[in-house]
C-alpha atoms as a PDB file:
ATOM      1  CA  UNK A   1    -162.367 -29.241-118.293  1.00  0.00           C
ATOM      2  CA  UNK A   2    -158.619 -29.439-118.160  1.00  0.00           C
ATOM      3  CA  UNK A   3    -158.662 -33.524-118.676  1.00  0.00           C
ATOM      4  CA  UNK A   4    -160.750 -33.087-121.193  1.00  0.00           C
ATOM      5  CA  UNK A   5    -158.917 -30.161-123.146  1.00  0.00           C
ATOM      6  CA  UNK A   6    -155.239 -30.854-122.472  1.00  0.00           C
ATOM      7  CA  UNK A   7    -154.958 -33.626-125.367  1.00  0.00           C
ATOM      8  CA  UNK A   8    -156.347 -30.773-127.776  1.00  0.00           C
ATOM      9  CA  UNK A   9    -154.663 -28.057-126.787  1.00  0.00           C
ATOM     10  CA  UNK A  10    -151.279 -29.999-126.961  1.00  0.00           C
ATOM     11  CA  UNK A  11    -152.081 -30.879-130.791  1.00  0.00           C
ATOM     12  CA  UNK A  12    -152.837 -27.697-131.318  1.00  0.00           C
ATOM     13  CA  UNK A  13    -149.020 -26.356-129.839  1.00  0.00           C
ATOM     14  CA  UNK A  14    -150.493 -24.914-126.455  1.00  0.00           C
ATOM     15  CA  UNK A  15    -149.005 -26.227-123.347  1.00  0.00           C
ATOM     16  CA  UNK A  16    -151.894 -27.963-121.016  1.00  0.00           C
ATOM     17  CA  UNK A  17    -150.796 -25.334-118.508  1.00  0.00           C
ATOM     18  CA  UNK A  18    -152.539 -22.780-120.460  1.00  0.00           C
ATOM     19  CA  UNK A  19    -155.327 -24.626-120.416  1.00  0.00           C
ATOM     20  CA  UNK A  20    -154.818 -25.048-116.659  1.00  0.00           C
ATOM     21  CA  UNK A  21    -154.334 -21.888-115.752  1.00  0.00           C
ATOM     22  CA  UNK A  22    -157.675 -20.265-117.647  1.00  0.00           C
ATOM     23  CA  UNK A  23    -160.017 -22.866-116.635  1.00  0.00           C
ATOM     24  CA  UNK A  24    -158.846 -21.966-112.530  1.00  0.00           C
ATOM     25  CA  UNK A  25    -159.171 -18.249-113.296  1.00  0.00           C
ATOM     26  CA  UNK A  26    -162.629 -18.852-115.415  1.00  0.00           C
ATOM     27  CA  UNK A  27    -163.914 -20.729-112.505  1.00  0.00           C
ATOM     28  CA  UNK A  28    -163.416 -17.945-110.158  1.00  0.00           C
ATOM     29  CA  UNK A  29    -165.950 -15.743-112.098  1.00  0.00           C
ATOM     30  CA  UNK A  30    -169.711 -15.632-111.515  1.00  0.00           C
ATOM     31  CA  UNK A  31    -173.105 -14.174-112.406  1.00  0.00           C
ATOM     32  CA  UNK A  32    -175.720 -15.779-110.221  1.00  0.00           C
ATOM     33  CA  UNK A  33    -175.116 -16.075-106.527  1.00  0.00           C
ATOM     34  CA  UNK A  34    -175.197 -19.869-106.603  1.00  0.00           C
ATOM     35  CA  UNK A  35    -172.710 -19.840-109.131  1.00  0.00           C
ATOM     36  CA  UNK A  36    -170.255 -18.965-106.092  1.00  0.00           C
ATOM     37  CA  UNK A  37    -169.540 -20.644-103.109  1.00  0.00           C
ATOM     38  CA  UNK A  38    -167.801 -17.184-101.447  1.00  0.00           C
ATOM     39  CA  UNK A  39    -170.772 -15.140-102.618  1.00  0.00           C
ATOM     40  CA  UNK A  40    -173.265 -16.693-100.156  1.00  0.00           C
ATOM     41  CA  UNK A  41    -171.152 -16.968 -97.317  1.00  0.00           C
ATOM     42  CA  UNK A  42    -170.244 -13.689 -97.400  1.00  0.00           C
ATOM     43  CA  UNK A  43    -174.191 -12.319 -97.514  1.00  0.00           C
ATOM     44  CA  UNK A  44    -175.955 -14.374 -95.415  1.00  0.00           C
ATOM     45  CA  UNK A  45    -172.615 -14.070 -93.125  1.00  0.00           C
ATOM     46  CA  UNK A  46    -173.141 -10.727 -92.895  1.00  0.00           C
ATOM     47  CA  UNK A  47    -176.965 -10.569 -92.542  1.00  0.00           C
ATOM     48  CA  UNK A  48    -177.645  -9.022 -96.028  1.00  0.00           C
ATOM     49  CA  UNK A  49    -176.768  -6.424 -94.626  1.00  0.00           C
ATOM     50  CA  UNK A  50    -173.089  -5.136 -96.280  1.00  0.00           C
ATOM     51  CA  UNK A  51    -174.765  -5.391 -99.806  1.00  0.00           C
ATOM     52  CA  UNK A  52    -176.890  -6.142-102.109  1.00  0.00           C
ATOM     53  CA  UNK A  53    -177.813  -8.764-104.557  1.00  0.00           C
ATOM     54  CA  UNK A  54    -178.111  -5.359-107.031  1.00  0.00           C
ATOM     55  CA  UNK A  55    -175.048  -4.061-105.324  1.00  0.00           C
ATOM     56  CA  UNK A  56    -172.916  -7.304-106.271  1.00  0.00           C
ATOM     57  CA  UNK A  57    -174.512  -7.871-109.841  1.00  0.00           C
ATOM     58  CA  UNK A  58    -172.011  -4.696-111.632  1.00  0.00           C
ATOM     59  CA  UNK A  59    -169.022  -6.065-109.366  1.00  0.00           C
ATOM     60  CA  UNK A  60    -169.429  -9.607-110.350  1.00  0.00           C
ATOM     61  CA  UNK A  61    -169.715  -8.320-114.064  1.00  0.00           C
ATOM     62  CA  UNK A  62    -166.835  -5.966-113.785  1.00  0.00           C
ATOM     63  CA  UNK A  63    -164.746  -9.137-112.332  1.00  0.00           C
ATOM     64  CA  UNK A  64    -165.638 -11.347-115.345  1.00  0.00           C
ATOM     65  CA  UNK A  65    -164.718  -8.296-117.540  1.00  0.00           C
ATOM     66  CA  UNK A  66    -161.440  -8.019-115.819  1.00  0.00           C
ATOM     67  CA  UNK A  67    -160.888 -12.076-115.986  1.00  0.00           C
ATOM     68  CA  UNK A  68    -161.553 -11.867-119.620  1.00  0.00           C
ATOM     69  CA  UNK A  69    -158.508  -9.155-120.423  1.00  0.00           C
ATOM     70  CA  UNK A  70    -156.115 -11.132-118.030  1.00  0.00           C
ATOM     71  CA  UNK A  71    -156.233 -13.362-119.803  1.00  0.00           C
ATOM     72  CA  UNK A  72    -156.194 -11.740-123.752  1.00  0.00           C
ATOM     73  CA  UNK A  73    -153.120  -9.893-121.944  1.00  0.00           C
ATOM     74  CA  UNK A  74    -151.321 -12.743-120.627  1.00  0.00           C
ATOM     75  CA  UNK A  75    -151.010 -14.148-124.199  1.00  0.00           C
ATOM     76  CA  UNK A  76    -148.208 -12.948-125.848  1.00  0.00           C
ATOM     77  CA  UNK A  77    -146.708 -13.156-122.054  1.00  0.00           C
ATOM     78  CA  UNK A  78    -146.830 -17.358-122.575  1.00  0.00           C
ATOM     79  CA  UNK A  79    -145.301 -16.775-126.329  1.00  0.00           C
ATOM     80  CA  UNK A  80    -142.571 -15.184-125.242  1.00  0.00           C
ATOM     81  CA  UNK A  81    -142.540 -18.074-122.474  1.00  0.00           C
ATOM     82  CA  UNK A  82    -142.951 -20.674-124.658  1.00  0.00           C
ATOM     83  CA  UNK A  83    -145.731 -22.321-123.466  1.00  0.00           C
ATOM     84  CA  UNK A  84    -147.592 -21.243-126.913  1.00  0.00           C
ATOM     85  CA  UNK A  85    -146.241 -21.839-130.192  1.00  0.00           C
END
């Protein structure tokens, strides 16, 4: 995603370590336990028996909720860097 969105985002006066840094932090997210490398380890690990896939489903929402505002937030933080004109 970063290859293929660097060339863009540099025409368009964003530095490609914008791009960079949003496609790690939207890769992190998930809403389907495959989606997640972690996820499974972590539940079969334990035996199923920590939580729930109904447990995880509002934290793994919550997270992408939280992922989402980082990043809205961290935008005037790169203006005043620089790294978005």
């Amino acid at each position: 995603m970063t290859i293929a969105l660097a060339p863009v985002a540099s025409a368009a006066g964003i530095n490609p370590v914008v791009v960079g840094i949003v496609a790690v932090v939207a890769c992190s997210t998930f809403f389907m336990p495959y989606q997640s490398t972690i996820y499974p380890a972590l539940y079969h690990g334990t035996g199923g028996d920590l939580f729930t896939h109904n447990q995880a489903r509002p934290v793994a929402i919550t997270f992408a909720l939280a992922t989402l505002l980082a990043v809205i937030v961290s935008v005037p933080y790169w203006r005043t860097l620089g790294l978005i004109y």
